[in-house]
C-alpha atoms as a PDB file:
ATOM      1  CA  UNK A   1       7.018   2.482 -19.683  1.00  0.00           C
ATOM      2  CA  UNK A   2       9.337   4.670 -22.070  1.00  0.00           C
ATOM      3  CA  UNK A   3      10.025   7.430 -19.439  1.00  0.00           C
ATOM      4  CA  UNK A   4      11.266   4.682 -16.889  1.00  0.00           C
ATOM      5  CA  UNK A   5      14.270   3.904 -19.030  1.00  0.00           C
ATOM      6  CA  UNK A   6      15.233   7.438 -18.147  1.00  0.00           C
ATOM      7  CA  UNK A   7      13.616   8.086 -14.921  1.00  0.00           C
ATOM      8  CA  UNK A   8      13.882   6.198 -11.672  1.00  0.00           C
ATOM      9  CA  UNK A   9      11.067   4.909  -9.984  1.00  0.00           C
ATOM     10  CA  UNK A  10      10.058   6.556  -7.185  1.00  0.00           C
ATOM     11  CA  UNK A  11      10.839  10.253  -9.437  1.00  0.00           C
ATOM     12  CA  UNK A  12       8.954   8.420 -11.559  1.00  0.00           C
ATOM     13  CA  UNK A  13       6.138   8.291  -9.554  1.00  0.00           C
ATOM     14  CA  UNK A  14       6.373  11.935  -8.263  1.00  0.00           C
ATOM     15  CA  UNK A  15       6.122  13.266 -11.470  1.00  0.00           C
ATOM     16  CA  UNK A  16       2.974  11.043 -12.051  1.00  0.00           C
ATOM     17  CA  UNK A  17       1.598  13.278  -9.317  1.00  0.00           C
ATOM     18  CA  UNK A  18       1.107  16.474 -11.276  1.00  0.00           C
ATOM     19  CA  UNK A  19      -1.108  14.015 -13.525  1.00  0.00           C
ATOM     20  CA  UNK A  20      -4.172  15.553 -11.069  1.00  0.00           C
ATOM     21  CA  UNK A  21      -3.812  18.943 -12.305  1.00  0.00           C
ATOM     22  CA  UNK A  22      -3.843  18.082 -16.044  1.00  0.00           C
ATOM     23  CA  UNK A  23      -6.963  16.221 -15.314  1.00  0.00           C
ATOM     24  CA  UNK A  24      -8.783  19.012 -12.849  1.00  0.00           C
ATOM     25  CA  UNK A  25      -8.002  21.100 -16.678  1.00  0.00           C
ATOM     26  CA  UNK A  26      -9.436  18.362 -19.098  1.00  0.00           C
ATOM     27  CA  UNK A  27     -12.147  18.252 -17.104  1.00  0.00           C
ATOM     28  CA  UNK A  28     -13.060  21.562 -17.573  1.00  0.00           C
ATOM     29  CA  UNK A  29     -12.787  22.101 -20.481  1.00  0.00           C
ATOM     30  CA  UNK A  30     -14.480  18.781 -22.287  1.00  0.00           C
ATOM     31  CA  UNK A  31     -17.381  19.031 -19.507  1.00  0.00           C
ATOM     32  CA  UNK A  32     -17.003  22.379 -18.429  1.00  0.00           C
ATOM     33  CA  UNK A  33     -16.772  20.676 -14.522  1.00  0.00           C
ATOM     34  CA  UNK A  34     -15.641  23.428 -11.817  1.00  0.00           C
ATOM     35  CA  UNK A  35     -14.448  22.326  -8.777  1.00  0.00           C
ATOM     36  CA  UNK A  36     -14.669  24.431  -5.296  1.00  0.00           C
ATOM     37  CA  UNK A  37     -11.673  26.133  -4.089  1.00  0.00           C
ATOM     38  CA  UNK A  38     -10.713  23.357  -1.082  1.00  0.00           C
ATOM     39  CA  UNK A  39     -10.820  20.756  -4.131  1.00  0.00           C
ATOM     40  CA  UNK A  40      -8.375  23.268  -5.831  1.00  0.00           C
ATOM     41  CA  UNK A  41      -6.633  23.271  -2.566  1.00  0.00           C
ATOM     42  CA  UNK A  42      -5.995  19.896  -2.164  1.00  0.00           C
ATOM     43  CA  UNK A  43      -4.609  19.431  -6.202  1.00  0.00           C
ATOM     44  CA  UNK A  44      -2.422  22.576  -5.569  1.00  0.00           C
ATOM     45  CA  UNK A  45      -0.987  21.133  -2.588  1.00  0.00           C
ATOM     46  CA  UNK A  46      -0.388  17.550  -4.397  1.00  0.00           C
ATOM     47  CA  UNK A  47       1.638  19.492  -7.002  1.00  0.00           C
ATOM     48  CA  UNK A  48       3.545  21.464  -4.576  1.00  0.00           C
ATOM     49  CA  UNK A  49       4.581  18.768  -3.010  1.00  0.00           C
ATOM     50  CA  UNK A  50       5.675  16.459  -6.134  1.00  0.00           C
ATOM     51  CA  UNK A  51       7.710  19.656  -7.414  1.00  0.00           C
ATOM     52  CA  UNK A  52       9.264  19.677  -3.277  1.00  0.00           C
ATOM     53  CA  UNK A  53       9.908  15.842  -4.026  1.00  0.00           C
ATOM     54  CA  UNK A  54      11.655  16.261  -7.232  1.00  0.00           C
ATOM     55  CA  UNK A  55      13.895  19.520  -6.229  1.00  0.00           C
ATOM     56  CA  UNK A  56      17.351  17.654  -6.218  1.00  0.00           C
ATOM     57  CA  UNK A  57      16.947  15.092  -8.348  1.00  0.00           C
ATOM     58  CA  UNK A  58      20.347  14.051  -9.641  1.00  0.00           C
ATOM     59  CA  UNK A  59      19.123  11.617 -12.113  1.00  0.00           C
ATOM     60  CA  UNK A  60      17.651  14.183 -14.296  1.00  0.00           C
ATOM     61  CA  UNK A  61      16.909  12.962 -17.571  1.00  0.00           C
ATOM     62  CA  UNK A  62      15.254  15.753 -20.246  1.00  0.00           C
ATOM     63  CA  UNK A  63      13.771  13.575 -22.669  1.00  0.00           C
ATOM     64  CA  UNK A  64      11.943  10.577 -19.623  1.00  0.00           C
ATOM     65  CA  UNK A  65      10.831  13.618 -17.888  1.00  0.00           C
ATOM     66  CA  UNK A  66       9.560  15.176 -21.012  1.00  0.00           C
ATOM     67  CA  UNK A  67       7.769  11.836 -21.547  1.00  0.00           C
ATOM     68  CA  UNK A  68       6.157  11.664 -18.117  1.00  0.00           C
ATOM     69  CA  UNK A  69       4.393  15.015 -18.809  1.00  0.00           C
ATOM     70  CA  UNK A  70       3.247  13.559 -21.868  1.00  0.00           C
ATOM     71  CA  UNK A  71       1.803  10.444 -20.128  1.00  0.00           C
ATOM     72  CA  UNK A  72       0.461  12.873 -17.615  1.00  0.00           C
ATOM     73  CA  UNK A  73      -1.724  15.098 -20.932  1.00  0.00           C
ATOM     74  CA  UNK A  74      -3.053  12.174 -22.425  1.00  0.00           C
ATOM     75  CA  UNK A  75      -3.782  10.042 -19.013  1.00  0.00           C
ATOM     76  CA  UNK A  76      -5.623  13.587 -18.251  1.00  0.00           C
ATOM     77  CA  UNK A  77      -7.385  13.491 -21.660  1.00  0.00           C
ATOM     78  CA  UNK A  78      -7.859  10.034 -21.399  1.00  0.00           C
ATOM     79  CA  UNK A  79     -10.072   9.961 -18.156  1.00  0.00           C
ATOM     80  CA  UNK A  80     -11.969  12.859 -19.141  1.00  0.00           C
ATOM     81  CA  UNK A  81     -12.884  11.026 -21.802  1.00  0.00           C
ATOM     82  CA  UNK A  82     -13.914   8.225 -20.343  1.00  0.00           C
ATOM     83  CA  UNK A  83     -16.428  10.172 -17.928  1.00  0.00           C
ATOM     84  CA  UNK A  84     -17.713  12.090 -20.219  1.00  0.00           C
ATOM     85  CA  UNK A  85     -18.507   9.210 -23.090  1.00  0.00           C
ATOM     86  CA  UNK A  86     -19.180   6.857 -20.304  1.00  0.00           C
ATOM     87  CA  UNK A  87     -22.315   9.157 -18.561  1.00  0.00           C
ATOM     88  CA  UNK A  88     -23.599  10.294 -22.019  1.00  0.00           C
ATOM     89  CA  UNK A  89     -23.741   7.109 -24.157  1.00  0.00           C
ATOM     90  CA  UNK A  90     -25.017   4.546 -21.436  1.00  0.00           C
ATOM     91  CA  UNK A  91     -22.219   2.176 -21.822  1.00  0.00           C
ATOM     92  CA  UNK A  92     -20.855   0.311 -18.916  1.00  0.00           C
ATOM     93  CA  UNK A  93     -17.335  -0.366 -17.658  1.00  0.00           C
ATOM     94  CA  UNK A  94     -17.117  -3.426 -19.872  1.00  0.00           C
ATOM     95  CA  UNK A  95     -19.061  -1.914 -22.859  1.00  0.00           C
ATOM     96  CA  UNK A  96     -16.307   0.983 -22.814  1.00  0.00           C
ATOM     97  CA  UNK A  97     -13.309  -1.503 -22.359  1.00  0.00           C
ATOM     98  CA  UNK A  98     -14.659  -3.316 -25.352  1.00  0.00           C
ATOM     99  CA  UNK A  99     -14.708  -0.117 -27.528  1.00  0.00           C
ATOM    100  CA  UNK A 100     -11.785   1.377 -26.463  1.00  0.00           C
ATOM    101  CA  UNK A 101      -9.715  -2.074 -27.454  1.00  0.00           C
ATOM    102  CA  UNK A 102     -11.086  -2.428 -30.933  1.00  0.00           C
ATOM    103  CA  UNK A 103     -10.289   1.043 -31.679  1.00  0.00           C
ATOM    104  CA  UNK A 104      -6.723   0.675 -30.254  1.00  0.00           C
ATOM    105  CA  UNK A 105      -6.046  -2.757 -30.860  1.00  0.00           C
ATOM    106  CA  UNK A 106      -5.012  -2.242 -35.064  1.00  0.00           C
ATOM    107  CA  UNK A 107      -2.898   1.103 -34.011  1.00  0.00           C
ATOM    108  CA  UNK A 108      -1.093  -1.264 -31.241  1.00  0.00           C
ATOM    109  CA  UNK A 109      -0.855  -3.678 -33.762  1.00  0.00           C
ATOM    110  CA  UNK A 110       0.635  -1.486 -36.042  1.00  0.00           C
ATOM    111  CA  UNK A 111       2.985   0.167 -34.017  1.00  0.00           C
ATOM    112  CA  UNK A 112       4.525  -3.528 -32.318  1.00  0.00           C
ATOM    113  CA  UNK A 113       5.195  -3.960 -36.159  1.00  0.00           C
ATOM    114  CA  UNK A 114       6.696  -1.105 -37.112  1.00  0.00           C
ATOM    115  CA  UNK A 115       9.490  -1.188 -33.763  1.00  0.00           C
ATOM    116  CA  UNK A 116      10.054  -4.860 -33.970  1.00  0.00           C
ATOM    117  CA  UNK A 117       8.615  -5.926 -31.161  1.00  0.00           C
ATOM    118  CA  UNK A 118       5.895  -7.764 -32.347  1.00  0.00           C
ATOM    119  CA  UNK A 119       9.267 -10.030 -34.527  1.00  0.00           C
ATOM    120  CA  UNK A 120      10.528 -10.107 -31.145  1.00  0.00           C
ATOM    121  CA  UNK A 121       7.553 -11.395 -29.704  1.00  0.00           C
ATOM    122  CA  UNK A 122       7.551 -14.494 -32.061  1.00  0.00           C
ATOM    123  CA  UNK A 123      10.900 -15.175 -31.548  1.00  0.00           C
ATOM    124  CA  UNK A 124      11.178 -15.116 -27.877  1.00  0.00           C
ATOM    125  CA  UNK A 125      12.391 -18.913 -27.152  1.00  0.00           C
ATOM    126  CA  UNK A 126      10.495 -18.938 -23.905  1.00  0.00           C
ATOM    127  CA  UNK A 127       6.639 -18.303 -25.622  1.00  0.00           C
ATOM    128  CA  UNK A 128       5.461 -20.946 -25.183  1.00  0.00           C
ATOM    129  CA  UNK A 129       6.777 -22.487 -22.032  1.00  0.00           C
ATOM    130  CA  UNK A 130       4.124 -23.476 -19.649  1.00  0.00           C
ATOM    131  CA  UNK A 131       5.451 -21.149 -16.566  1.00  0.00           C
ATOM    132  CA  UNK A 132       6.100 -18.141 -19.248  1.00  0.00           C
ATOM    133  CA  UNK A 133       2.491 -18.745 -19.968  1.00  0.00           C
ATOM    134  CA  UNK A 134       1.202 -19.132 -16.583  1.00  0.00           C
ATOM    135  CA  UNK A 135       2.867 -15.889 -15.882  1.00  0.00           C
ATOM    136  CA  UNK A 136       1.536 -14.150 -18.277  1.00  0.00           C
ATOM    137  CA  UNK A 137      -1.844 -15.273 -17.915  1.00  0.00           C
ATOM    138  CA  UNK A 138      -1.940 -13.690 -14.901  1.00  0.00           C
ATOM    139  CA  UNK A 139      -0.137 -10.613 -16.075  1.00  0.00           C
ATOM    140  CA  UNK A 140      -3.235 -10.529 -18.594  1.00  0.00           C
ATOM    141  CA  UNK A 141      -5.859 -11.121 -16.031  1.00  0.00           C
ATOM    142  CA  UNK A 142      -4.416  -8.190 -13.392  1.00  0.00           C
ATOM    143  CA  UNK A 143      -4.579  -5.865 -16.170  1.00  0.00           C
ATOM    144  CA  UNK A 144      -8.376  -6.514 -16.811  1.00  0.00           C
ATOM    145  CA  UNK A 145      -8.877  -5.732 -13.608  1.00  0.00           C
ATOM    146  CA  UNK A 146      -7.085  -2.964 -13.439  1.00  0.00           C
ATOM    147  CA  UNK A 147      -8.421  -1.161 -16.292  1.00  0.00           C
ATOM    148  CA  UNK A 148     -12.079  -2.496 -15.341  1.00  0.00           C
ATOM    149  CA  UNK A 149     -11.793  -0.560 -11.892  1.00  0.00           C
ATOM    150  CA  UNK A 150     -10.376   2.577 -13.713  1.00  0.00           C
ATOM    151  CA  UNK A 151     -13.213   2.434 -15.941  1.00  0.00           C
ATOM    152  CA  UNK A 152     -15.643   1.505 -12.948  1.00  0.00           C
ATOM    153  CA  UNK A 153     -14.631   4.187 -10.783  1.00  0.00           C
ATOM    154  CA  UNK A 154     -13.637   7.284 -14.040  1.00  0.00           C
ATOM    155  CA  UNK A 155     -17.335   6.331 -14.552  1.00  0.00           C
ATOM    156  CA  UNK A 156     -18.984   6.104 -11.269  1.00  0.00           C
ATOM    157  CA  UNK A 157     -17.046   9.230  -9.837  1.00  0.00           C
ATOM    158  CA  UNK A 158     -14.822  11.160 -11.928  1.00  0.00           C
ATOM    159  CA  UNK A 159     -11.835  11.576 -13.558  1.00  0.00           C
ATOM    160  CA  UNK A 160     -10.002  13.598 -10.952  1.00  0.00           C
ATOM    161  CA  UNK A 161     -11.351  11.224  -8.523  1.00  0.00           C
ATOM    162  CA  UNK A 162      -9.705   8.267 -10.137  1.00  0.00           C
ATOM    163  CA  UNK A 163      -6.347  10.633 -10.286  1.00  0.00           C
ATOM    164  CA  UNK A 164      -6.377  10.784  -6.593  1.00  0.00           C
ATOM    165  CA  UNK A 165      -7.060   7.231  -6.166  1.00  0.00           C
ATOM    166  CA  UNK A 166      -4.186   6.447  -8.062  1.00  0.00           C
ATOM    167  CA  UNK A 167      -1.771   8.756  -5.788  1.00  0.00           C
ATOM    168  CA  UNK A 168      -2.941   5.690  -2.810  1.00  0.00           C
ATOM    169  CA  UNK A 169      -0.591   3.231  -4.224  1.00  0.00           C
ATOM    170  CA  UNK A 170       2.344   5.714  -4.354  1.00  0.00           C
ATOM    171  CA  UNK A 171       2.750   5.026  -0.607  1.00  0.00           C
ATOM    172  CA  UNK A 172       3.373   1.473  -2.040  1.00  0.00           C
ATOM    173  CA  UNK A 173       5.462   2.003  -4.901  1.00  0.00           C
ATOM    174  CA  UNK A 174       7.706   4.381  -3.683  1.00  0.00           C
ATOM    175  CA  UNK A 175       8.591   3.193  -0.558  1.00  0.00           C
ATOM    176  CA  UNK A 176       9.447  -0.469  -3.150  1.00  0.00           C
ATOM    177  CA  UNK A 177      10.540   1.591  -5.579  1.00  0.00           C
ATOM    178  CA  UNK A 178      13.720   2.819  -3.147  1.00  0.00           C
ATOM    179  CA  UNK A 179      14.213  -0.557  -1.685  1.00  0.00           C
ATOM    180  CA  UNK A 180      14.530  -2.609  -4.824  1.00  0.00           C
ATOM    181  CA  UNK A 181      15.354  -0.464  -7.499  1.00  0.00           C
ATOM    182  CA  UNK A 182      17.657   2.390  -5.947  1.00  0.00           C
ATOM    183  CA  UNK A 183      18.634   5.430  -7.866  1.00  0.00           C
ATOM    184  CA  UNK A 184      17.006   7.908  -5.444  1.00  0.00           C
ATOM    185  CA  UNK A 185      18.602   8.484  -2.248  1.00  0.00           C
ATOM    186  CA  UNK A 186      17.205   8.920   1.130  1.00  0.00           C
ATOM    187  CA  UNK A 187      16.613  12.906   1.149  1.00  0.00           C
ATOM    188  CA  UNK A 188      14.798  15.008   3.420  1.00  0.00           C
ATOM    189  CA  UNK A 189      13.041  17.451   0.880  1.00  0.00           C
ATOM    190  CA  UNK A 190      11.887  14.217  -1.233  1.00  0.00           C
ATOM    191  CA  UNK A 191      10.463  13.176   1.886  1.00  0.00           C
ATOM    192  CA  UNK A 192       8.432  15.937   2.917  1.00  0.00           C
ATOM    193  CA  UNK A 193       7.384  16.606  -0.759  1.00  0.00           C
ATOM    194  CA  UNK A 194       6.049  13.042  -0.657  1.00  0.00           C
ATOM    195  CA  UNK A 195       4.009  13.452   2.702  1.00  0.00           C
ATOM    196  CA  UNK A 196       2.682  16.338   0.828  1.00  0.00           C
ATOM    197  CA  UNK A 197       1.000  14.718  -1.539  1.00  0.00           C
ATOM    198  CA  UNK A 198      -0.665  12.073   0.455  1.00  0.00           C
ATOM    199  CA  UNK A 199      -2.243  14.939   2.751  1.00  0.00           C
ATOM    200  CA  UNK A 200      -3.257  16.619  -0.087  1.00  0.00           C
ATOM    201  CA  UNK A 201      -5.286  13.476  -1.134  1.00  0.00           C
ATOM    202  CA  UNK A 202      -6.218  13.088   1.955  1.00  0.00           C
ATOM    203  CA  UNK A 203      -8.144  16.641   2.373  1.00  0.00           C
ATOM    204  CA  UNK A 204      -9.486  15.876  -1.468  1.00  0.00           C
ATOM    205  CA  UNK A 205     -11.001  12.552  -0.211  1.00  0.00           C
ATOM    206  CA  UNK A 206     -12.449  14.445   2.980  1.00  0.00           C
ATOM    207  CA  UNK A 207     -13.869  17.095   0.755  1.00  0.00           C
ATOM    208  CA  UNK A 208     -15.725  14.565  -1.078  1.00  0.00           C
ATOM    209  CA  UNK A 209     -16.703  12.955   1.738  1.00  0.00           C
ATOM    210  CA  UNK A 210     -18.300  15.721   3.406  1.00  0.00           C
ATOM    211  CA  UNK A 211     -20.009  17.117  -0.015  1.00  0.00           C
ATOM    212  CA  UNK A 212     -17.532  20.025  -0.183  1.00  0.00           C
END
């Protein structure tokens, strides 16, 4: 969310891309998982083509970008994390949820205090107006379901699996991402970076498909 203020959306999103790598690493070393060389392949190819995507970006901001790799380490750590606590303790999607917000909840806490935002919070005139509720009900509600299915599928698969099931909605949020939001004009190079990356996780999904 921090990197955004610097970084359009659909570089944004790009960048995101390289999170695969990172996580093909974490993986490795907290579970010491090796992958075969067309898996490689494919994440090599998904990172070629995000660096393709991002060649003449004109919006470049140091410090977002520096943020999105950060994002990209600890989303890496995170899933690896999740796999490997999730297959050795015998917790299930929920069970982890529930453990991971207790132990984050006070340092979120914290942290909303110490920028203002939780002052903010109680001050916004709209809190408790029935559609600003409504709306963020439902806010509330897609983001249990969101993390549920990361936790569901980090679990069930793995965590570079769930990377390259996140690179499926960047069809989505790019091609929004250029239509609503701007910032990013049409260019030929950030095209064929982007096509790139989907064929790269399309050849990782085959390769997992056919046991390879």
């Amino acid at each position: 969310m921090e990197s955004v203020r610097g970084v359009n959306v659909p570089m944004y999103t790009t960048l995101r891309r390289t999170t695969v790598a990172f996580t093909m690493t974490m993986e490795y070393f907290l579970a010491k998982q090796k992958h075969t060389p067309p898996i490689i392949g494919s994440v090599a190819l998904i990172v070629f083509g995000a660096f393709i995507a991002g060649a003449r970006d004109l919006s470049f901001d140091a410090r977002g970008y520096a943020i999105v790799f950060v994002a990209n380490i600890t989303t890496a750590v995170y899933l690896a994390t999740i796999n490997r606590i999730g297959k050795s303790s015998g917790l299930n999607s929920f069970g982890l949820m529930w453990c991971n917000g207790l132990v984050c909840g006070p340092a979120v806490l914290f942290l909303t205090y110490i920028q203002g935002d939780l002052k903010k919070t109680i001050e916004f005139p709209y809190l408790y107006s029935p559609g600003f509720q409504v709306v963020l009900l439902f806010s509330c509600i897609l983001a249990f379901l969101l993390n549920y299915t990361i936790f569901w599928n980090t679990i069930l698969n793995s965590a570079l699996t769930q990377s390259m099931c996140g690179n499926l909605k960047d069809f989505f949020t790019v091609g929004l991402g250029w239509v609503l939001f701007g910032g990013l004009p049409f260019d030929l190079l950030n095209v064929i970076g982007q096509g790139l990356g989907f064929v790269g996780s399309g050849m990782y999904a085959y390769c997992k498909i056919k046991g390879k």
